[in-house]
C-alpha atoms as a PDB file:
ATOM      1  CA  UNK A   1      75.438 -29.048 -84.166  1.00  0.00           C
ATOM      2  CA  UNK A   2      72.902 -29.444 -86.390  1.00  0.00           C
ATOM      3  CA  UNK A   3      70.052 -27.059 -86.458  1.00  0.00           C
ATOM      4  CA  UNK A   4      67.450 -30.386 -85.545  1.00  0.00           C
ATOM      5  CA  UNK A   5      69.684 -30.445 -82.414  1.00  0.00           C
ATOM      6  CA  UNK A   6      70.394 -27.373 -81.542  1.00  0.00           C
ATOM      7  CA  UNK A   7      66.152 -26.674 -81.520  1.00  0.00           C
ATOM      8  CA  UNK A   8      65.844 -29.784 -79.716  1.00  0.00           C
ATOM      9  CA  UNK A   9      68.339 -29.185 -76.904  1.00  0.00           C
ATOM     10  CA  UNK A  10      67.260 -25.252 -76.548  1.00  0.00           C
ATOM     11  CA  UNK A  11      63.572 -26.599 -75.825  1.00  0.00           C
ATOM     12  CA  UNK A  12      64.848 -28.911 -73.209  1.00  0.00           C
ATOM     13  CA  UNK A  13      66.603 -26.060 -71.402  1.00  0.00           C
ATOM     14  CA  UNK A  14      64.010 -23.705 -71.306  1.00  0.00           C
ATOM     15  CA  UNK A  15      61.497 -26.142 -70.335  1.00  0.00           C
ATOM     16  CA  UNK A  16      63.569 -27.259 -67.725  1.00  0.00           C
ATOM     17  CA  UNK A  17      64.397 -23.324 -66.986  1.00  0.00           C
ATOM     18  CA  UNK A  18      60.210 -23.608 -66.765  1.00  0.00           C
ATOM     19  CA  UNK A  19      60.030 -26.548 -64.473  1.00  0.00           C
ATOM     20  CA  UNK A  20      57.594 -27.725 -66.833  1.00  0.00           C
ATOM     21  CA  UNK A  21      57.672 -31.925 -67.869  1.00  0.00           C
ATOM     22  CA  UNK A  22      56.914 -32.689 -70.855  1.00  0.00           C
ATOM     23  CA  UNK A  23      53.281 -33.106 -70.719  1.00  0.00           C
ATOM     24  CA  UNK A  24      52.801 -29.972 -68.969  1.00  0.00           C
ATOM     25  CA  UNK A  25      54.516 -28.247 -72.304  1.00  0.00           C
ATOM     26  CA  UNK A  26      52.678 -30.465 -74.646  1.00  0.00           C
ATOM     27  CA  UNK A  27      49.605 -29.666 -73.180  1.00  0.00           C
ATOM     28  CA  UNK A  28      51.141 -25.762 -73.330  1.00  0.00           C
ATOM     29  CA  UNK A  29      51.988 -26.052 -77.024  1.00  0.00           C
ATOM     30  CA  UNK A  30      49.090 -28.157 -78.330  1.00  0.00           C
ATOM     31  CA  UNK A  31      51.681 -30.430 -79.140  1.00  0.00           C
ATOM     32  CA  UNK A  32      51.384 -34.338 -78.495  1.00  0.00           C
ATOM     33  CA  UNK A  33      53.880 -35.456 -75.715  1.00  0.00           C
ATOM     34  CA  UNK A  34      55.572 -37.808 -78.053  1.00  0.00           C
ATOM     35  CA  UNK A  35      56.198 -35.115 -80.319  1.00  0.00           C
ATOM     36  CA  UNK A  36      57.825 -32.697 -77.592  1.00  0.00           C
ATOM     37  CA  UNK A  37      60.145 -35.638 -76.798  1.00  0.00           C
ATOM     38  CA  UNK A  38      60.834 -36.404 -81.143  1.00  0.00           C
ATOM     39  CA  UNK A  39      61.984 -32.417 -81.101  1.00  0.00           C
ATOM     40  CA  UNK A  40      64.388 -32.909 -77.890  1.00  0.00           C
ATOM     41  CA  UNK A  41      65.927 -35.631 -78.988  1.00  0.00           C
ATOM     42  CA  UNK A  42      66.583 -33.608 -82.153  1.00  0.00           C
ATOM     43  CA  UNK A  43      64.977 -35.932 -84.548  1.00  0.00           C
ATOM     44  CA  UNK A  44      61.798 -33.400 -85.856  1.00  0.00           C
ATOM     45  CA  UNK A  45      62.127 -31.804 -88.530  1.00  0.00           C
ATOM     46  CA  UNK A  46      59.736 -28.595 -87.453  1.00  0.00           C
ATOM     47  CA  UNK A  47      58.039 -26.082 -89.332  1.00  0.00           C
ATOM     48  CA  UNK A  48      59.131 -22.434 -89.067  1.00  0.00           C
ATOM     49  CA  UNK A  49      55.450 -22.488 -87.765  1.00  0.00           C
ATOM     50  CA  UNK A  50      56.555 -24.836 -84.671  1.00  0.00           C
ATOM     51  CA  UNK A  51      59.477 -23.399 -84.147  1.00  0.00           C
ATOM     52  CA  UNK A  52      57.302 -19.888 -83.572  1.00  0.00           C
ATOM     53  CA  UNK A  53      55.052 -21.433 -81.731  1.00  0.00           C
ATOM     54  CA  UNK A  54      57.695 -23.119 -79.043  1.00  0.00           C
ATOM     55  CA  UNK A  55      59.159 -19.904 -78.642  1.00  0.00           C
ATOM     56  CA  UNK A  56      56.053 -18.015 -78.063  1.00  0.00           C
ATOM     57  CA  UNK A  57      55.428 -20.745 -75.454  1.00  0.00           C
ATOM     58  CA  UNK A  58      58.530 -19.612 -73.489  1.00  0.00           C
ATOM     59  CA  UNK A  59      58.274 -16.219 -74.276  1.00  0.00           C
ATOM     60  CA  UNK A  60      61.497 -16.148 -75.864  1.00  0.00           C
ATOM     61  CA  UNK A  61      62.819 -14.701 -79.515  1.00  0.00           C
ATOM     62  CA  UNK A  62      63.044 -17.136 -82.044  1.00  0.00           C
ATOM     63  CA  UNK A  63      66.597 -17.028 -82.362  1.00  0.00           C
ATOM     64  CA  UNK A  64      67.137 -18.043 -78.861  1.00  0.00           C
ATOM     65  CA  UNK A  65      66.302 -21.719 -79.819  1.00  0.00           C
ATOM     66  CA  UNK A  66      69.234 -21.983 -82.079  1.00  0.00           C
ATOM     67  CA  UNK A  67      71.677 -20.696 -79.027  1.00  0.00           C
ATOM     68  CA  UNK A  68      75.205 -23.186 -79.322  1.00  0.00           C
ATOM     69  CA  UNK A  69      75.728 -22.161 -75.917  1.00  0.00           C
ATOM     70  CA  UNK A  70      72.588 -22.815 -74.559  1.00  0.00           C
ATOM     71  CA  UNK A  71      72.301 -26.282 -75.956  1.00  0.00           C
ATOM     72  CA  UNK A  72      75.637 -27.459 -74.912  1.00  0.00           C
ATOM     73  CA  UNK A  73      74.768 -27.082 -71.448  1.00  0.00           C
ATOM     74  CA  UNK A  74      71.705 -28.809 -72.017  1.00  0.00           C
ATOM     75  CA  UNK A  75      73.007 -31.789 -72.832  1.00  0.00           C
ATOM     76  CA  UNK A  76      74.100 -31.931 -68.736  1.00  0.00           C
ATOM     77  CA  UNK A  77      70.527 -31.692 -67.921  1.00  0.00           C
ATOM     78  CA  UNK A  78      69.339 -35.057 -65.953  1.00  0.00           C
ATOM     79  CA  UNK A  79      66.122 -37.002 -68.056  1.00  0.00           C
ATOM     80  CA  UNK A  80      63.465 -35.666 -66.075  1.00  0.00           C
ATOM     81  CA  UNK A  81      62.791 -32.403 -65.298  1.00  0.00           C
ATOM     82  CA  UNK A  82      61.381 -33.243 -61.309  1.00  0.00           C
ATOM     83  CA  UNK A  83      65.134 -34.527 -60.769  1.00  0.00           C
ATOM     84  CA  UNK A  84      66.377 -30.769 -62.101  1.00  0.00           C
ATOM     85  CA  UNK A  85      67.744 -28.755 -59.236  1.00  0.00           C
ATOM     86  CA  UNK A  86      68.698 -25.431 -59.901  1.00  0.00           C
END
C-alpha cells in the first residue's frame, strides 16, 4: 500500500475506533469535512504537519497511521461510522 493509503485507511479506523463521523473529526481537526473524506479515500497528499496533527487528534504516535495491519482491516469497515458495531 501506498503511504496516501495506508494514512487514509489508519484515519478511518481510528475514527471509527472514536465513534466519531466525519464532521465530528473535521470539526476536531480544523479540517474541512471534504478534506477528512480526500485523506480516507487516500487521495491527499498531507503535510508532515497534517499528518501530526491527525494523530494528536487521536492521541496516537505518528507511526501508528502508517500501520499495514491496521489499514487492512479497515478496508472491512461499513461507509458510515453510525452503521459501525463493535
Amino acid at each position: 500500500m501506498k503511504a496516501m493509503e495506508l494514512v487514509g485507511l489508519n484515519t478511518k479506523w481510528y475514527r471509527y475506533q472514536n465513534k466519531l463521523t466525519q464532521e465530528q473529526f473535521a470539526n476536531k481537526t480544523k479540517f474541512k469535512m471534504a478534506y477528512i473524506s480526500t485523506i480516507e479515500n487516500g487521495d491527499a497528499n498531507l503535510t508532515c504537519r497534517n499528518i501530526d496533527n491527525i494523530a494528536k487528534a487521536f492521541g496516537i504516535r505518528v507511526n501508528l497511521l502508517f500501520d499495514e495491519d491496521t489499514a487492512k482491516k479497515a478496508k472491512t469497515l461499513p461507509k458510515r461510522v453510525d452503521l459501525y458495531k463493535n
